[in-house]
Protein backbone atom coordinates (compact mmCIF):
# COMPACT_ATOMS: atom_id res chain seq x y z
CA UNK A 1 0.00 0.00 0.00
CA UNK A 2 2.94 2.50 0.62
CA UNK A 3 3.30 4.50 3.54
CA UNK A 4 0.09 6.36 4.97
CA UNK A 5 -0.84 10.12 4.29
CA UNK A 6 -3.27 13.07 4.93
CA UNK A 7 -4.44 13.15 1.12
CA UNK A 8 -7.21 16.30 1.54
CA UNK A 9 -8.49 18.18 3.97
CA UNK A 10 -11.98 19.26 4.17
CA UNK A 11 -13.29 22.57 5.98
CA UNK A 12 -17.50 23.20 5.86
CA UNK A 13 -17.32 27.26 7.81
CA UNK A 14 -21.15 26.60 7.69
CA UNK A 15 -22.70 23.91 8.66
CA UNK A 16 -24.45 21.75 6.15
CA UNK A 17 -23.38 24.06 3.23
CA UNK A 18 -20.66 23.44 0.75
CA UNK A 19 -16.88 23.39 2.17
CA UNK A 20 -13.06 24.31 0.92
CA UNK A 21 -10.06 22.11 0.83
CA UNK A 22 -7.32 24.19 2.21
CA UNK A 23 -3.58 22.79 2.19
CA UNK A 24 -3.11 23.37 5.73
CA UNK A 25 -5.44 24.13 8.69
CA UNK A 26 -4.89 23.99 12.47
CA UNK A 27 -6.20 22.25 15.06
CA UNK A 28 -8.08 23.43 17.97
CA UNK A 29 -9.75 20.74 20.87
CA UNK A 30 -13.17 21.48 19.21
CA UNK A 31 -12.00 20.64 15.00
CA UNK A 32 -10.48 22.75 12.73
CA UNK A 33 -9.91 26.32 13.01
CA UNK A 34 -13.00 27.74 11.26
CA UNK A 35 -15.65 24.05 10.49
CA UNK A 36 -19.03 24.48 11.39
CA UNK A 37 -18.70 27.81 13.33
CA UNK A 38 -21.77 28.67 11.62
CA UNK A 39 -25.01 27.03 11.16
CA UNK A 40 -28.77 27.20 9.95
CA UNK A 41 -31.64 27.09 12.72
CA UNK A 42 -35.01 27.20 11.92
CA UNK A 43 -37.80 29.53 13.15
CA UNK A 44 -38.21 27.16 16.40
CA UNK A 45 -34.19 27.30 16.43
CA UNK A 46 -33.76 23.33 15.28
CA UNK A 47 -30.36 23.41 13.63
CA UNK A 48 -31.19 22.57 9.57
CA UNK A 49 -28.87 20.56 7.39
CA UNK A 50 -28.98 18.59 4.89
CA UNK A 51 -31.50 15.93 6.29
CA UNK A 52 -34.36 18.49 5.75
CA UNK A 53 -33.17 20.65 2.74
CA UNK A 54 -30.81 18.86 0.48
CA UNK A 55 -30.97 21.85 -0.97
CA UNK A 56 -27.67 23.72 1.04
CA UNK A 57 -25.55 21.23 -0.91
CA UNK A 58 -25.81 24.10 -3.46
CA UNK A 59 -25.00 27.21 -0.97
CA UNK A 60 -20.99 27.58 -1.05
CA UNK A 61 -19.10 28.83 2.38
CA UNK A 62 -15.93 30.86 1.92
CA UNK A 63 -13.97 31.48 5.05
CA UNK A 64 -12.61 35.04 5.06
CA UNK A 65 -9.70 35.88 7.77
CA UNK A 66 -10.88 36.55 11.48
CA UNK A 67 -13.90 33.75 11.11
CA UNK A 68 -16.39 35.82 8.85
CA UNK A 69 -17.93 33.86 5.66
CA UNK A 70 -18.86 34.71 2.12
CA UNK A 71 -21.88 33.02 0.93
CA UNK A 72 -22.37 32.52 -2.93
CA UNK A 73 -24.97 30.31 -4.35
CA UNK A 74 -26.69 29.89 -7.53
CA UNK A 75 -29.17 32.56 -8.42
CA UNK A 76 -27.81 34.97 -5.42
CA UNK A 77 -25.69 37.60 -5.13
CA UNK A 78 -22.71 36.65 -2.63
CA UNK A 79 -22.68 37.93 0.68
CA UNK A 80 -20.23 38.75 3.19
CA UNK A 81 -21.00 37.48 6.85
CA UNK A 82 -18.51 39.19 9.91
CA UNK A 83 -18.28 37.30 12.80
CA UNK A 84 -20.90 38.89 15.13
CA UNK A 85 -20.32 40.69 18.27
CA UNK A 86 -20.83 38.89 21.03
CA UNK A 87 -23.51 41.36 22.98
CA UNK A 88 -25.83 38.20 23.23
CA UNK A 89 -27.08 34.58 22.22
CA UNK A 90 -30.14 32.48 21.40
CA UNK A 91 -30.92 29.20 22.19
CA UNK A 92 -31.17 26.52 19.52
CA UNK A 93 -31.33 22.47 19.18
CA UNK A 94 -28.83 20.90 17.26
CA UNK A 95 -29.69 16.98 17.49
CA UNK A 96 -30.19 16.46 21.00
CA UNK A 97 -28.43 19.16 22.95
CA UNK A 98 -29.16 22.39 23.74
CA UNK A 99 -26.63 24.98 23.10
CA UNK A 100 -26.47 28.84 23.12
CA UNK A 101 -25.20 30.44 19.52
CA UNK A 102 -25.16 34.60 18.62
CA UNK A 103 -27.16 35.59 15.84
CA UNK A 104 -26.09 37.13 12.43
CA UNK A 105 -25.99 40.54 12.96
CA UNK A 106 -28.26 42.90 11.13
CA UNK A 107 -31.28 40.71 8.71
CA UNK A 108 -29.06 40.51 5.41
CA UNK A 109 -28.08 37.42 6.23
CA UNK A 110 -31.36 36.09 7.67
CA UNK A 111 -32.80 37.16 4.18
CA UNK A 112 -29.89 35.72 1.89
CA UNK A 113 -30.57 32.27 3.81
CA UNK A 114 -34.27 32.44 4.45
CA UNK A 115 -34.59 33.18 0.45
CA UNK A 116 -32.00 30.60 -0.75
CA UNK A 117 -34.38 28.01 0.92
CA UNK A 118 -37.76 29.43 0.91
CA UNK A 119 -37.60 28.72 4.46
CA UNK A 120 -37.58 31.09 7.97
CA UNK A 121 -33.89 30.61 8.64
CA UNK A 122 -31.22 32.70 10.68
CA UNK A 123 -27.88 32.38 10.79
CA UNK A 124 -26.01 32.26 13.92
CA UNK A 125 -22.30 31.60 15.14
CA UNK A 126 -20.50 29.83 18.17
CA UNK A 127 -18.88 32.63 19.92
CA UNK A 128 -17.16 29.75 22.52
CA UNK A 129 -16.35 26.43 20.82
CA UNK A 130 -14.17 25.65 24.28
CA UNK A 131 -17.64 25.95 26.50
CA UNK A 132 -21.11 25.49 24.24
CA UNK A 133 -21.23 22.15 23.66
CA UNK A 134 -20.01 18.86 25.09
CA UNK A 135 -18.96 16.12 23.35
CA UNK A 136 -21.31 13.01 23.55
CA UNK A 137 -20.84 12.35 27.36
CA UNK A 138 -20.90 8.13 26.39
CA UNK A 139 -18.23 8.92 24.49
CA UNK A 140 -15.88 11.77 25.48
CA UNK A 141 -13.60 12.62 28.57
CA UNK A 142 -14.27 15.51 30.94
CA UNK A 143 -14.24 18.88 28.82
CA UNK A 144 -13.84 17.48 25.56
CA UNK A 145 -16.30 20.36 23.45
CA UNK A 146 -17.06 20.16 19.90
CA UNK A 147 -18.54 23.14 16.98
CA UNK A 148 -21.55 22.73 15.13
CA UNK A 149 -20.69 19.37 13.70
CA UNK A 150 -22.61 16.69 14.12
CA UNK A 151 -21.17 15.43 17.39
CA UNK A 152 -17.34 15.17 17.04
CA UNK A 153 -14.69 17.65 16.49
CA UNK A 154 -13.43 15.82 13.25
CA UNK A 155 -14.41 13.29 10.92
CA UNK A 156 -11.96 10.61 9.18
CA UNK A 157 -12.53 8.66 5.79
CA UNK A 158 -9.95 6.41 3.98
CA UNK A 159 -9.67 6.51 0.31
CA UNK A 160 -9.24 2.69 0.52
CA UNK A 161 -12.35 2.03 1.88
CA UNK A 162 -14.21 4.74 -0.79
CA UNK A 163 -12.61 2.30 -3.49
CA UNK A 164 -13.82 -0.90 -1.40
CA UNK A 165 -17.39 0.51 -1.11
CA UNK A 166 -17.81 2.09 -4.50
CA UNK A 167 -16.78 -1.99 -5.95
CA UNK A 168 -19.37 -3.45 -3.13
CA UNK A 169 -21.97 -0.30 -4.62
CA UNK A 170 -21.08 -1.72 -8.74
CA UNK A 171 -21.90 -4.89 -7.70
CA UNK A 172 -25.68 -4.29 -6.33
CA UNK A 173 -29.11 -3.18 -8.21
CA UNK A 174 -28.19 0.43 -7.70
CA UNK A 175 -24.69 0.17 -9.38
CA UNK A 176 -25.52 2.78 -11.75
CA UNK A 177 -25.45 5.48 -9.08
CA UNK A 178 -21.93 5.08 -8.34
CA UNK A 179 -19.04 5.04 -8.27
CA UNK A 180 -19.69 7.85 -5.63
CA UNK A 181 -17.15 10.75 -4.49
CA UNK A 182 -15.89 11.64 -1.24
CA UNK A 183 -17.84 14.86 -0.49
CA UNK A 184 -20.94 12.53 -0.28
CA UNK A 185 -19.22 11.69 3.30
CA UNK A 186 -18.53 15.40 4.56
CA UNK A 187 -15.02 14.33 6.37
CA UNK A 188 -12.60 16.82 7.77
CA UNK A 189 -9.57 14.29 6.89
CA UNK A 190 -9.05 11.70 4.23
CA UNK A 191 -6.28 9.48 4.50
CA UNK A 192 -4.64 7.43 1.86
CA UNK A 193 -2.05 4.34 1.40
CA UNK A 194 -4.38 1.99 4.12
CA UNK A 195 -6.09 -0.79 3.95
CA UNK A 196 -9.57 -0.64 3.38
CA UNK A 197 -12.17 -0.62 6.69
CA UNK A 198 -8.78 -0.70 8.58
CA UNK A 199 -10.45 2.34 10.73
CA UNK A 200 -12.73 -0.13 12.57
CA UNK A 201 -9.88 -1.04 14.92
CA UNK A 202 -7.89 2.41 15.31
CA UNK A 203 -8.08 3.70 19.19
CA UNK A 204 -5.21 6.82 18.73
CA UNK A 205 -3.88 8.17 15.19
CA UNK A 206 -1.28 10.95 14.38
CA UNK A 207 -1.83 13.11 11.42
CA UNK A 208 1.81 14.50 11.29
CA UNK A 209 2.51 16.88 14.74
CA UNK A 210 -1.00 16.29 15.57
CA UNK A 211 -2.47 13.11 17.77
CA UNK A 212 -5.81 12.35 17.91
CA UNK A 213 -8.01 9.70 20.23
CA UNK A 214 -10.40 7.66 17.74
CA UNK A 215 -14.13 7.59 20.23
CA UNK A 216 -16.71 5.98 18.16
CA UNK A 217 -17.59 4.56 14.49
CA UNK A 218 -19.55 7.24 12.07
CA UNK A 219 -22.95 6.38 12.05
CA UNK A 220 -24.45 7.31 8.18
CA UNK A 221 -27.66 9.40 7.61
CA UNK A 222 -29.90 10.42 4.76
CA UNK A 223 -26.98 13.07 3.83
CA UNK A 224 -24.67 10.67 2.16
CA UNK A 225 -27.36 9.90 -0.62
CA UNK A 226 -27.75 13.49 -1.47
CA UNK A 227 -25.04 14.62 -4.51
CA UNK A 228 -23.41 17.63 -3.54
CA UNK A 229 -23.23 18.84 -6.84
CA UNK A 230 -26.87 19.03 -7.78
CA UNK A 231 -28.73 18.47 -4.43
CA UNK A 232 -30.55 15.41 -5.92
CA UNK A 233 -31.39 12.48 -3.53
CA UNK A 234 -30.63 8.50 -4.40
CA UNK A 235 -30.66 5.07 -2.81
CA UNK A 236 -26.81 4.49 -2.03
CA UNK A 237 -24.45 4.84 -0.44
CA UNK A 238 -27.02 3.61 2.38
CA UNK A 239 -28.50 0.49 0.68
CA UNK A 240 -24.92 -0.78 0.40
CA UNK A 241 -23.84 0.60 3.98
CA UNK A 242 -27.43 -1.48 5.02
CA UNK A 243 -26.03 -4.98 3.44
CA UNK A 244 -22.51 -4.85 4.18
CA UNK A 245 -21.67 -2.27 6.91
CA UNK A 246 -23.91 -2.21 9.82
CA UNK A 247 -22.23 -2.28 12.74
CA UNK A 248 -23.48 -1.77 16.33
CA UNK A 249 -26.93 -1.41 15.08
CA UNK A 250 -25.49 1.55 12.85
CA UNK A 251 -24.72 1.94 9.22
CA UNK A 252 -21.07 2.66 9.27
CA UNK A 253 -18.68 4.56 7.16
CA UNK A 254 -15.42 6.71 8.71
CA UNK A 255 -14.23 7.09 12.02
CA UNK A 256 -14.64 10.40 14.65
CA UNK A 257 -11.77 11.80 15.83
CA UNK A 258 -11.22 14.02 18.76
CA UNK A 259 -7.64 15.99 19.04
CA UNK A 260 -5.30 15.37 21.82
CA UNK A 261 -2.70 18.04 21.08
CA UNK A 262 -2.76 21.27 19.02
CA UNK A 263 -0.41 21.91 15.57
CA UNK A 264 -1.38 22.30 11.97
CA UNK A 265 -2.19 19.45 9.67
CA UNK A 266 -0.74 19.71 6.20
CA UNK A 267 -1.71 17.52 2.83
CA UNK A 268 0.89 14.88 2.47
CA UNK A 269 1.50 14.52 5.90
CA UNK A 270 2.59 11.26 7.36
CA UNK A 271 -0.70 8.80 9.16
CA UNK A 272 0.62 6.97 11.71
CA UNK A 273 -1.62 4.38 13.73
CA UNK A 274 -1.04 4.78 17.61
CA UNK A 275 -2.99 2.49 19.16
C-alpha cells in the first residue's frame, strides 16, 4: 500500500453548506480552526442541514480571515458574513443538545438564507467552541467540546475504503449510481495508502505533529445519498452501507476523531496508527 498520508483536507465554515479544501489548517480541541462555526436554525431554532433541505448542498461557504464567511450560491448575489459581536445569544437544538449560539448581525443574512431556501432561517455563530457544547458524554472525557458538527470535532474517511465501497456499490441493483465521491461523506480528513475498513480497529492516530483519540464509528444518515453537486437524492451509499456495513446497530462509514494536542495538519503529511 505504501506509507500512509493526509491526502485532503476538508473545511465546511457553515454547517451543512458546501466546504473548501485548504492545504493546511490547524487544530483546535473542538475541530479545525473555522468548520461548522456557523449554522442554519429554523424559526423554532432546530439546527437545519442537509436531512431536511438537500438543498444547502448548493449554498458555497468561503472562510474570510478573522472567522467571517462569504456566501455565494446559484441565483444569489454573494454575501459577506462578519463574525458577530458577542452582545448576546439564542438558544437553539442541534440533534439532541441544547446549546447557546449569537445571531447574524443585522437581517441581510437572515434574508440571503431564508430566500436561498424558501424557508424562515437565521444564521447564527459559536462565539465559545471551548464551553457550548459537550462532546457526547458516552463517548468523550471531561471537557472534551465540539462546533456545530454533528457530534465530534473531526471526521476521518480512507480513500481505501471509498474504493472498497464504491466496488461493493457496482456490484448491487443500484450500481448505476456510483461510483460515488468523497464529499458525499462530509469528512474533515481523508487518509490514503491503508487498507480498506482498517479504521474499525484504530483507538489513537497521528496526522503528522498532531495526535488524535479515535471515540466511536460514524454512524451514516440520509446526507450521504444526497449529490453535492446538484442536491438530488438517491438510494446508495445507504443500501450498500445497510447490506454490508452495519455495525453496532449503525450503518457505518469513517471514524470520529477528537484531538489530543494542538499543531497544523498539512496535505501529504505522514498517518501513523497509535494504538
Amino acid at each position: 500500500m505504501g506509507y500512509a498520508k493526509l491526502q485532503s483536507i476538508h473545511l465546511h465554515p457553515v454547517k451543512a453548506c458546501r466546504g473548501i479544501t485548504p492545504r493546511e489548517a490547524v487544530v483546535e480541541p473542538w475541530g479545525l480552526t473555522g468548520d461548522r462555526r456557523w449554522a442554519l436554525i429554523d424559526d423554532g431554532g432546530k439546527v437545519v442541514t442537509q436531512r431536511q433541505r438537500p438543498r444547502l448542498a448548493l449554498a458555497a461557504a468561503e472562510l474570510l480571515p478573522g472567522g467571517g464567511v462569504r456566501l455565494s450560491a446559484p441565483g444569489m448575489d454573494p454575501l459577506t458574513v462578519p463574525v458577530p459581536r458577542p452582545v448576546g445569544t439564542v438558544p437553539m437544538e442541534i440533534f439532541r443538545d441544547k446549546v447557546e449560539a449569537v445571531l447574524a448581525e443585522g437581517d441581510a443574512a437572515h434574508a440571503w438564507c431564508s430566500a436561498f431556501l424558501g424557508a424562515d432561517v437565521r444564521l447564527v455563530h459559536m462565539d465559545d467552541p471551548g464551553t457550548r457544547r459537550p462532546v457526547d458524554p458516552e463517548y468523550a472525557l471531561p471537557g472534551e467540546t465540539v462546533s456545530f458538527a454533528d457530534g465530534y470535532p473531526l471526521l476521518l474517511t480512507t480513500a481505501a475504503s471509498l474504493d472498497a465501497l464504491n466496488s461493493l456499490i457496482a456490484q448491487g441493483e443500484h450500481a448505476g449510481e456510483g461510483p460515488l465521491p468523497m464529499n458525499r461523506f462530509r469528512p474533515n480528513v481523508v487518509v490514503s495508502g491503508t487498507e480498506a475498513w482498517a479504521e474499525d480497529d484504530w483507538s489513537r492516530v497521528a496526522i503528522g505533529e498532531v495526535t488524535f483519540r479515535v471515540p466511536k464509528k460514524c454512524g451514516r444518515c440520509v446526507v450521504t445519498t444526497t449529490d453535492q453537486g446538484n442536491a438530488e437524492r438517491g438510494r446508495e451509499p445507504l443500501h450498500t452501507l445497510g447490506r454490508h456495513r452495519r455495525l453496532d446497530g449503525k450503518l457505518v462509514f469513517g471514524q470520529n476523531l477528537v484531538p489530543l494536542s494542538r499543531g497544523t495538519i498539512r496535505v501529504g503529511d505522514p498517518f501513523t496508527i497509535l494504538g
